[in-house]
PDB file of N, CA and C in Angstrom:
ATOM      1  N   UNK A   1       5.176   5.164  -4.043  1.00  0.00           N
ATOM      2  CA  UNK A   1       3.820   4.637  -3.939  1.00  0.00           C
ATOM      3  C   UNK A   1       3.404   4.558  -2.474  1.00  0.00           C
ATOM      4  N   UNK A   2       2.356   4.687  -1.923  1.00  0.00           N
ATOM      5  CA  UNK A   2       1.682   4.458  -0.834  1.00  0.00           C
ATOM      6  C   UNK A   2       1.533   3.252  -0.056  1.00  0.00           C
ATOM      7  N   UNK A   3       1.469   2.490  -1.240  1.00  0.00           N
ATOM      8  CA  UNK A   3       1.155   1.274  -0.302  1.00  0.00           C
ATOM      9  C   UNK A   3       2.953   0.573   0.039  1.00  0.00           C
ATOM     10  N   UNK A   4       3.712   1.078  -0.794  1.00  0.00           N
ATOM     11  CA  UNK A   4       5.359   1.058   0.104  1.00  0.00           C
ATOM     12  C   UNK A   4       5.788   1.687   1.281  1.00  0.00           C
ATOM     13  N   UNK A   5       4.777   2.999   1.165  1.00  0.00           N
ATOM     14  CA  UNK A   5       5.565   3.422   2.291  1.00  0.00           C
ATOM     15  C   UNK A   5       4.846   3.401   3.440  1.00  0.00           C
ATOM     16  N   UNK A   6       3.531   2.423   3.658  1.00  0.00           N
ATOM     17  CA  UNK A   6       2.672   1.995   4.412  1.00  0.00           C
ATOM     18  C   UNK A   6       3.186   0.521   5.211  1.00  0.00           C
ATOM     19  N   UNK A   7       4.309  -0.172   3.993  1.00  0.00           N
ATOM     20  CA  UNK A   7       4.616  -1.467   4.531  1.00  0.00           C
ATOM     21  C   UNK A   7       5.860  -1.309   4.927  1.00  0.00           C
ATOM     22  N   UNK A   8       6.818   0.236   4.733  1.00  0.00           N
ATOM     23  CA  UNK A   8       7.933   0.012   5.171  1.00  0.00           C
ATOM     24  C   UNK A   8       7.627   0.541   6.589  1.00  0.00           C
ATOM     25  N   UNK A   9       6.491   1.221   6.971  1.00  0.00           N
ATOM     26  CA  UNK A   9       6.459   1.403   8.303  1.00  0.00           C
ATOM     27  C   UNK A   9       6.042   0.558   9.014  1.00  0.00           C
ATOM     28  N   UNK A  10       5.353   0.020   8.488  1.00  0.00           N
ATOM     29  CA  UNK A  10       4.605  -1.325   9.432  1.00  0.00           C
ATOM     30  C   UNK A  10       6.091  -2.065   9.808  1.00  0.00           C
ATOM     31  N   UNK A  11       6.829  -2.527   8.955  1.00  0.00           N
ATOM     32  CA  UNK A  11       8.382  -3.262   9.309  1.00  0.00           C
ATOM     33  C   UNK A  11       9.137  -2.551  10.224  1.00  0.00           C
ATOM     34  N   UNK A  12       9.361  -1.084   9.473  1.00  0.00           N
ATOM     35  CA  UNK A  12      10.171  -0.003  10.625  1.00  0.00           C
ATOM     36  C   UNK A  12       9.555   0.240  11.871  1.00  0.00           C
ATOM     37  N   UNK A  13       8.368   0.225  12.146  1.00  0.00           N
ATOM     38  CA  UNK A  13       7.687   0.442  13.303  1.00  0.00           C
ATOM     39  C   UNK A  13       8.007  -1.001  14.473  1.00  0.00           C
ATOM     40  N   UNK A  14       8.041  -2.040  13.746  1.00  0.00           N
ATOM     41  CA  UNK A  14       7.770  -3.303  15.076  1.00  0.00           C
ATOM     42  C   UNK A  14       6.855  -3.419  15.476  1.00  0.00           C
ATOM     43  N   UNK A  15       5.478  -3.682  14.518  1.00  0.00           N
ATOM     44  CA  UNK A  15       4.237  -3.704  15.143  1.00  0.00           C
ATOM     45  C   UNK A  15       3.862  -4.863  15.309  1.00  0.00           C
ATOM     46  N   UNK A  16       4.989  -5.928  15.655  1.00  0.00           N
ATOM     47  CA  UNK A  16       4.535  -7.226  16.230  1.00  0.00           C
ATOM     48  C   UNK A  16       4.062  -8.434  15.502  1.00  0.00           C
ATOM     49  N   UNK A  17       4.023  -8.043  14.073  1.00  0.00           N
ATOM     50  CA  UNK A  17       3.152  -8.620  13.155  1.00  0.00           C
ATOM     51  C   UNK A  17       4.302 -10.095  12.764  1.00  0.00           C
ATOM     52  N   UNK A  18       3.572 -11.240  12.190  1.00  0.00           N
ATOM     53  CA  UNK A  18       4.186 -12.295  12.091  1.00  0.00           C
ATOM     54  C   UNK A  18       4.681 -12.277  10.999  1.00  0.00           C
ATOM     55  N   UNK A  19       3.792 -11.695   9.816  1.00  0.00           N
ATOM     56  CA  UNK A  19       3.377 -12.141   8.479  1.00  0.00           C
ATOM     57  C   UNK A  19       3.430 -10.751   8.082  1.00  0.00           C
ATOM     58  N   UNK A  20       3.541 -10.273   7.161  1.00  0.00           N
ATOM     59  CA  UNK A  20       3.119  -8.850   6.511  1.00  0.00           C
ATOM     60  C   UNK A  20       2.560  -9.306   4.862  1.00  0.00           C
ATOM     61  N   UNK A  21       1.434  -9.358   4.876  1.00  0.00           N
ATOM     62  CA  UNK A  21       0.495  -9.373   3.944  1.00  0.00           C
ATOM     63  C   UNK A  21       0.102  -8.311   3.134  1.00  0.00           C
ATOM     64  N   UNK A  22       0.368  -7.907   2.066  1.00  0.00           N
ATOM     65  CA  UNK A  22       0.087  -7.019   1.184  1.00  0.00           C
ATOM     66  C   UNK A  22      -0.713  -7.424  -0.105  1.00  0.00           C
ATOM     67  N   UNK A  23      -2.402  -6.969   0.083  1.00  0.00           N
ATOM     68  CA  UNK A  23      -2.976  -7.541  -0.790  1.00  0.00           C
ATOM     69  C   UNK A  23      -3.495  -5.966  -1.579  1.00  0.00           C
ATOM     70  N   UNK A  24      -3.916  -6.093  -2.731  1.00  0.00           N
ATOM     71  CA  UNK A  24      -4.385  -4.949  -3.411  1.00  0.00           C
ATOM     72  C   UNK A  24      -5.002  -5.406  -4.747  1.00  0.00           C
ATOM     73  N   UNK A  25      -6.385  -4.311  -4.947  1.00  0.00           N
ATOM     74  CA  UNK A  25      -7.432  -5.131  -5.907  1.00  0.00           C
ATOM     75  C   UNK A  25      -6.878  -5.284  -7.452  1.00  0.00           C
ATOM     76  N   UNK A  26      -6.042  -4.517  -8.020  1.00  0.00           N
ATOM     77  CA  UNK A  26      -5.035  -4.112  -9.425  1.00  0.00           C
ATOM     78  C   UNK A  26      -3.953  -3.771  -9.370  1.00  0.00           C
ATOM     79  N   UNK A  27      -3.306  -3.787 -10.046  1.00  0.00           N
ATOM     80  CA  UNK A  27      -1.792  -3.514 -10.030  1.00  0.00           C
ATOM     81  C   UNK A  27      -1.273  -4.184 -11.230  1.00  0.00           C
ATOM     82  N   UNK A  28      -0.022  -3.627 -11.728  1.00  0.00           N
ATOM     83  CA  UNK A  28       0.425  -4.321 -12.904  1.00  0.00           C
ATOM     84  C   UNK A  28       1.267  -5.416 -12.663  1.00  0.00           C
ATOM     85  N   UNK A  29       1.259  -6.584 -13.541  1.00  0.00           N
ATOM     86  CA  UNK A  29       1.888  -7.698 -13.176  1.00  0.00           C
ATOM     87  C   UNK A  29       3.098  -7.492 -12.859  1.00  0.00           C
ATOM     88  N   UNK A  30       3.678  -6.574 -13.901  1.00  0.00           N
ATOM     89  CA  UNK A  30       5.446  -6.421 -12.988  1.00  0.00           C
ATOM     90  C   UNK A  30       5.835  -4.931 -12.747  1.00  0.00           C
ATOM     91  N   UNK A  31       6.557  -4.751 -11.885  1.00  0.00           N
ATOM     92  CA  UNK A  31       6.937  -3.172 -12.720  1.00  0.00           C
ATOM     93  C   UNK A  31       7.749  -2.764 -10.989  1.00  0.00           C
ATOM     94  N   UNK A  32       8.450  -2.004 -10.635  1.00  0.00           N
ATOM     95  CA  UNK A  32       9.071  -1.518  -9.943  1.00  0.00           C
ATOM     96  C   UNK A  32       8.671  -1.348  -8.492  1.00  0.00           C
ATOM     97  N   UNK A  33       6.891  -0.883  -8.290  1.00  0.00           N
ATOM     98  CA  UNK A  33       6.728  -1.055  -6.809  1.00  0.00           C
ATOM     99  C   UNK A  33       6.294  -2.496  -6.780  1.00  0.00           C
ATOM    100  N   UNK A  34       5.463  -3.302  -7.588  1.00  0.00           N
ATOM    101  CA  UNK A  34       5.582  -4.246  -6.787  1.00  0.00           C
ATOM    102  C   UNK A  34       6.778  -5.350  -6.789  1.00  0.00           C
ATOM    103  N   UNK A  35       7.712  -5.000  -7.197  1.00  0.00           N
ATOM    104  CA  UNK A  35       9.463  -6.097  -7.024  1.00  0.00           C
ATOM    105  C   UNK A  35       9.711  -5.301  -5.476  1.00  0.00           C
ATOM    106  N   UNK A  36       9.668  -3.965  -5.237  1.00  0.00           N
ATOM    107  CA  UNK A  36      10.030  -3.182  -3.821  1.00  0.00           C
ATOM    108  C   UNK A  36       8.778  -4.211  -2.481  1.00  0.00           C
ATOM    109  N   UNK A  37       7.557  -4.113  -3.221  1.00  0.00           N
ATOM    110  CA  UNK A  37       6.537  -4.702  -2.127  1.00  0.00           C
ATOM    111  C   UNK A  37       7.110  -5.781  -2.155  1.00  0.00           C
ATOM    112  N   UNK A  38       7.229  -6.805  -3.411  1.00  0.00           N
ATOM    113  CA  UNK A  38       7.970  -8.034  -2.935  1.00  0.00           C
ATOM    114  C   UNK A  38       9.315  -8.482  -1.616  1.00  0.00           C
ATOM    115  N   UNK A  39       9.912  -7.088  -1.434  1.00  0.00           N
ATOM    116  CA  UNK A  39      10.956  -7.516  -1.266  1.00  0.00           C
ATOM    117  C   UNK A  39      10.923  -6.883   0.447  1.00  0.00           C
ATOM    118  N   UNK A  40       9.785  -5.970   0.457  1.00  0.00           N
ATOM    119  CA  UNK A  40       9.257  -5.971   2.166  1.00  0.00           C
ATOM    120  C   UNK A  40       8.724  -7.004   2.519  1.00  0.00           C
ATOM    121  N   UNK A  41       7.598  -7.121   2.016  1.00  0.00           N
ATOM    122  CA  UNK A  41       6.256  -8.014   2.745  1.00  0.00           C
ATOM    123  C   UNK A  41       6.509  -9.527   1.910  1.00  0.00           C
ATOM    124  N   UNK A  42       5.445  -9.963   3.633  1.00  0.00           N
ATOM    125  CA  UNK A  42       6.064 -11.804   2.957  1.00  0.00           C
ATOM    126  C   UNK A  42       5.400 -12.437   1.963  1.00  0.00           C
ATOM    127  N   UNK A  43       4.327 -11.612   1.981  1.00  0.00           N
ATOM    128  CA  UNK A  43       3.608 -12.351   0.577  1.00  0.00           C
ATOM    129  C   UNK A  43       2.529 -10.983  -0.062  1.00  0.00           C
ATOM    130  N   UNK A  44       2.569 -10.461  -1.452  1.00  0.00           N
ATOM    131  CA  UNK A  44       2.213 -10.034  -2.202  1.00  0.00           C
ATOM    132  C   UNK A  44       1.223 -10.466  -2.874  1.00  0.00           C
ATOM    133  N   UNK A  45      -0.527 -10.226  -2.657  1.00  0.00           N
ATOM    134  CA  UNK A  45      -1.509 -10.509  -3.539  1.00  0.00           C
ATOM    135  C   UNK A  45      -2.207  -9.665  -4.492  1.00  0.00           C
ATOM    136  N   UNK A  46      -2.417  -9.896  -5.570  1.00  0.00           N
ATOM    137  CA  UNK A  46      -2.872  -8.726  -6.563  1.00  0.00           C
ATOM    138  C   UNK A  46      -4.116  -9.821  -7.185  1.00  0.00           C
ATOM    139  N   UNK A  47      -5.336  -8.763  -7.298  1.00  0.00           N
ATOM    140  CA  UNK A  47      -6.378  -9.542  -7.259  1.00  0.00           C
ATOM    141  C   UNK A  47      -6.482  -9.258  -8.973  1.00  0.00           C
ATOM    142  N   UNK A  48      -6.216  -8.897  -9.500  1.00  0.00           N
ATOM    143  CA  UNK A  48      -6.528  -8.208 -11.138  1.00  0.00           C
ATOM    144  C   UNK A  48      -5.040  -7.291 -11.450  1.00  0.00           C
ATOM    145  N   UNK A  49      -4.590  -8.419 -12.603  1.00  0.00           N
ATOM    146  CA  UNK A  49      -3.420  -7.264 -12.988  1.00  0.00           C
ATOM    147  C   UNK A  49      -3.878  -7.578 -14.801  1.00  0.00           C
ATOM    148  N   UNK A  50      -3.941  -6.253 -14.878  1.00  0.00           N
ATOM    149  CA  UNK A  50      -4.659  -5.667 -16.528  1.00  0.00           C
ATOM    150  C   UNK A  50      -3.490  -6.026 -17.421  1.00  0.00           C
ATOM    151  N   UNK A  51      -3.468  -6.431 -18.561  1.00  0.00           N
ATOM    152  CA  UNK A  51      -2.909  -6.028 -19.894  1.00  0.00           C
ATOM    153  C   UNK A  51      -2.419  -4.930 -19.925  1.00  0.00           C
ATOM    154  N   UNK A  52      -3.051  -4.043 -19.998  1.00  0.00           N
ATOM    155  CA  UNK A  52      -2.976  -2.749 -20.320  1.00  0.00           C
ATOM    156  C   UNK A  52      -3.302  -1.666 -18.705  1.00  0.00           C
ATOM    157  N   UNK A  53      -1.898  -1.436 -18.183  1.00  0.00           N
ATOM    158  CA  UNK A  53      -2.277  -0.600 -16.359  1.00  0.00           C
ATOM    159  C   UNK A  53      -1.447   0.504 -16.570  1.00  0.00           C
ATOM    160  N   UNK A  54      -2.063   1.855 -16.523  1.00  0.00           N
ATOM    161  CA  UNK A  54      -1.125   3.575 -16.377  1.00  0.00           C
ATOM    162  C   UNK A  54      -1.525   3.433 -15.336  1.00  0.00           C
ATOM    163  N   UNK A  55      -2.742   3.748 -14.783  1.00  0.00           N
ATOM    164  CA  UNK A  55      -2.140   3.683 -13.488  1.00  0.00           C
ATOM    165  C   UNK A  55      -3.897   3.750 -12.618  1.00  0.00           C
ATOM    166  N   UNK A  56      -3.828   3.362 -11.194  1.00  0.00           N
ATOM    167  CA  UNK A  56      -4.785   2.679 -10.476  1.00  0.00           C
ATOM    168  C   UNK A  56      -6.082   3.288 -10.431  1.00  0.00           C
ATOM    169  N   UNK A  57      -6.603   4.784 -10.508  1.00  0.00           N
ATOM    170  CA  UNK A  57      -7.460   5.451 -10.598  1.00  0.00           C
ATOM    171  C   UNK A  57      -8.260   5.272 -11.758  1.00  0.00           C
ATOM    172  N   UNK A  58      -8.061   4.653 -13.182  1.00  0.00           N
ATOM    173  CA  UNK A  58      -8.559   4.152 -14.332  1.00  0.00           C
ATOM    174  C   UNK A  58      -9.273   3.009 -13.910  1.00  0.00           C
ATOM    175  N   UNK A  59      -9.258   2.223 -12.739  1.00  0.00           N
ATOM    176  CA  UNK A  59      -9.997   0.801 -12.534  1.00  0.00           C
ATOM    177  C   UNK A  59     -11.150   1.443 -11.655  1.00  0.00           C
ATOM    178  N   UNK A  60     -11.276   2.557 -11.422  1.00  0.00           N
ATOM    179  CA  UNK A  60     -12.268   3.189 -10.482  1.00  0.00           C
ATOM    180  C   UNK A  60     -13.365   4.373 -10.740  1.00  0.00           C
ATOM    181  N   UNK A  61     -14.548   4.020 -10.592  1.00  0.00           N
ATOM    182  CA  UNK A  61     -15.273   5.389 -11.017  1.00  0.00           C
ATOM    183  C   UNK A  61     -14.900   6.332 -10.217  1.00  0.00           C
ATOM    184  N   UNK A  62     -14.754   6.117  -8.964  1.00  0.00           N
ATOM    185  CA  UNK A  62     -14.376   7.404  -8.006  1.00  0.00           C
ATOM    186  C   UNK A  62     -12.988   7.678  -7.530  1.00  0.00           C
ATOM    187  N   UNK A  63     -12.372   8.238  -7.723  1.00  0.00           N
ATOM    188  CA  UNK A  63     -11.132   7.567  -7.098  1.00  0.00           C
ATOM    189  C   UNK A  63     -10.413   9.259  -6.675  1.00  0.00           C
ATOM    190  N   UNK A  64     -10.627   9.518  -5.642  1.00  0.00           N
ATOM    191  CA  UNK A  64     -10.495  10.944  -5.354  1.00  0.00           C
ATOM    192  C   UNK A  64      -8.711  10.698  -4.296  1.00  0.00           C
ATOM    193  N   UNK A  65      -8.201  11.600  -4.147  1.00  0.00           N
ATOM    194  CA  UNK A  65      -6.879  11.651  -3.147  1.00  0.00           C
ATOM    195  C   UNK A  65      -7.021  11.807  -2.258  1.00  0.00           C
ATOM    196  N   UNK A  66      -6.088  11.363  -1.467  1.00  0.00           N
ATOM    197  CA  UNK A  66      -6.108  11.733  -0.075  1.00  0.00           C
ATOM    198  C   UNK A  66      -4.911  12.643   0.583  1.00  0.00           C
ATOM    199  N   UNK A  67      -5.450  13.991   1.416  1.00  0.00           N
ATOM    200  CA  UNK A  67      -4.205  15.071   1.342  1.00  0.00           C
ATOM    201  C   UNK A  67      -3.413  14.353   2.395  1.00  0.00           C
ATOM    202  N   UNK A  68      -2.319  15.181   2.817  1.00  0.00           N
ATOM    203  CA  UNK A  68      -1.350  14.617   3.647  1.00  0.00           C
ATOM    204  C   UNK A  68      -1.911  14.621   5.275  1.00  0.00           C
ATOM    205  N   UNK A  69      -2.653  15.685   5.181  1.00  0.00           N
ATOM    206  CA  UNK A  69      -3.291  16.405   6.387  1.00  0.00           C
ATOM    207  C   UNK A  69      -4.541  15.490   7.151  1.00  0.00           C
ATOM    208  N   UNK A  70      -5.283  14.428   5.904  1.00  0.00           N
ATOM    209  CA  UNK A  70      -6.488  13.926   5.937  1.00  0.00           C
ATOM    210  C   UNK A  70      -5.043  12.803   7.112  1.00  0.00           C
ATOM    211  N   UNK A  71      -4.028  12.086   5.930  1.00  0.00           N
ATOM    212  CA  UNK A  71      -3.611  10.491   6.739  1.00  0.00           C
ATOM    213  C   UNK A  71      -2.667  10.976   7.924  1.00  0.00           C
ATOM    214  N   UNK A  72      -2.598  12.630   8.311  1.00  0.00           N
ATOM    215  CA  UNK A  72      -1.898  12.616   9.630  1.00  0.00           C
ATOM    216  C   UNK A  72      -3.008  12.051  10.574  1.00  0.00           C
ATOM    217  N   UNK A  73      -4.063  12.684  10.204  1.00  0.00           N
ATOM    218  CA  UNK A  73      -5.417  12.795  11.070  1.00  0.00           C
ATOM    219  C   UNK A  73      -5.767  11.488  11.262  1.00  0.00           C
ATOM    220  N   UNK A  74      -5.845  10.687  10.349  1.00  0.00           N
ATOM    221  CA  UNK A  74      -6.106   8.971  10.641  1.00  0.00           C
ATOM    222  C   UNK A  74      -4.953   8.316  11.160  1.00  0.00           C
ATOM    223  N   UNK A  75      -3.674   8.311  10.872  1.00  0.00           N
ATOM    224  CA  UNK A  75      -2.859   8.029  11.838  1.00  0.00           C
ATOM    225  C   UNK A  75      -2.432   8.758  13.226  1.00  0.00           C
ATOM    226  N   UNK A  76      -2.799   9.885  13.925  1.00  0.00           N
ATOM    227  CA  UNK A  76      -2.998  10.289  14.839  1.00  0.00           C
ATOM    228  C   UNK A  76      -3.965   9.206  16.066  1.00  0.00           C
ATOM    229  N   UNK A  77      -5.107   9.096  14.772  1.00  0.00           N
ATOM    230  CA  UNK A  77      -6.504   8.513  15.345  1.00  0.00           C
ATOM    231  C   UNK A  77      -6.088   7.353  16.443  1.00  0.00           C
ATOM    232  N   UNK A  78      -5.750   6.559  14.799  1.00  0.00           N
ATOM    233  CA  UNK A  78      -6.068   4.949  15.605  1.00  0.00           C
ATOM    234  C   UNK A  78      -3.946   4.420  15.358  1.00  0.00           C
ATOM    235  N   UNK A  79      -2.916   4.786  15.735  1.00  0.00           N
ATOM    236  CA  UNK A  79      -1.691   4.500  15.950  1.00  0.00           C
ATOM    237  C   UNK A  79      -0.748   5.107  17.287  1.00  0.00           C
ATOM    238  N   UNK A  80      -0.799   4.809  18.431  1.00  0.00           N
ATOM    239  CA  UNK A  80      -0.509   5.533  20.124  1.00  0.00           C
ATOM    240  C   UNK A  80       1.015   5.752  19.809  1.00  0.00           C
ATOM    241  N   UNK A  81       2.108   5.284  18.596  1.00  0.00           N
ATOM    242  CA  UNK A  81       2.954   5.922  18.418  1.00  0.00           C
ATOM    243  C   UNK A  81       3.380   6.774  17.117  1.00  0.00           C
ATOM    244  N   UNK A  82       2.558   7.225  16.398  1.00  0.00           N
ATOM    245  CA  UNK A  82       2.534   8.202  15.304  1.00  0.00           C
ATOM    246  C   UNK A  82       2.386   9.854  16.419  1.00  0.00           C
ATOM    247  N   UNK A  83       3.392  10.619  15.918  1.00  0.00           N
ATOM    248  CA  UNK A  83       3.758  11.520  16.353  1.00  0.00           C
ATOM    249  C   UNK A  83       2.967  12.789  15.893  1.00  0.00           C
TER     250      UNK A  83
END
């Protein structure tokens, strides 16, 4: 999942941070990434977890991808040690 391997860099990186906060608008109440997010970040918020969750693009009219090429380009942007 993305948003794991967004918080294991933020940890692996040393970006100074006190707290590592991981909030996200849905997600299912239990299930495998978030016990992994639990077990990076210090506190885990899920604003809506469904009954019924396959998976996050169903809570969204638009919900298009993002290539690998688009998040080199944004982490290039705004991160002075992304390579």
């Amino acid at each position: 999942a993305t948003i794991i391997a967004a918080a294991r860099w933020i940890q692996e990186e040393k970006h100074e941070c006190k707290k590592l906060i991981v909030a996200v608008p849905v997600a299912p109440s239990r299930d495998e990434t978030i016990d992994k997010l639990n077990q990076i970040a210090d506190k885990v918020i899920i604003l809506y977890t469904p009954l019924e969750f396959s998976a996050v693009g169903q809570f969204y009219k638009q919900f298009d991808q993002v290539s690998d090429d688009q998040v080199k380009t944004i982490m290039r942007r705004y991160s002075h040690n992304y390579r």
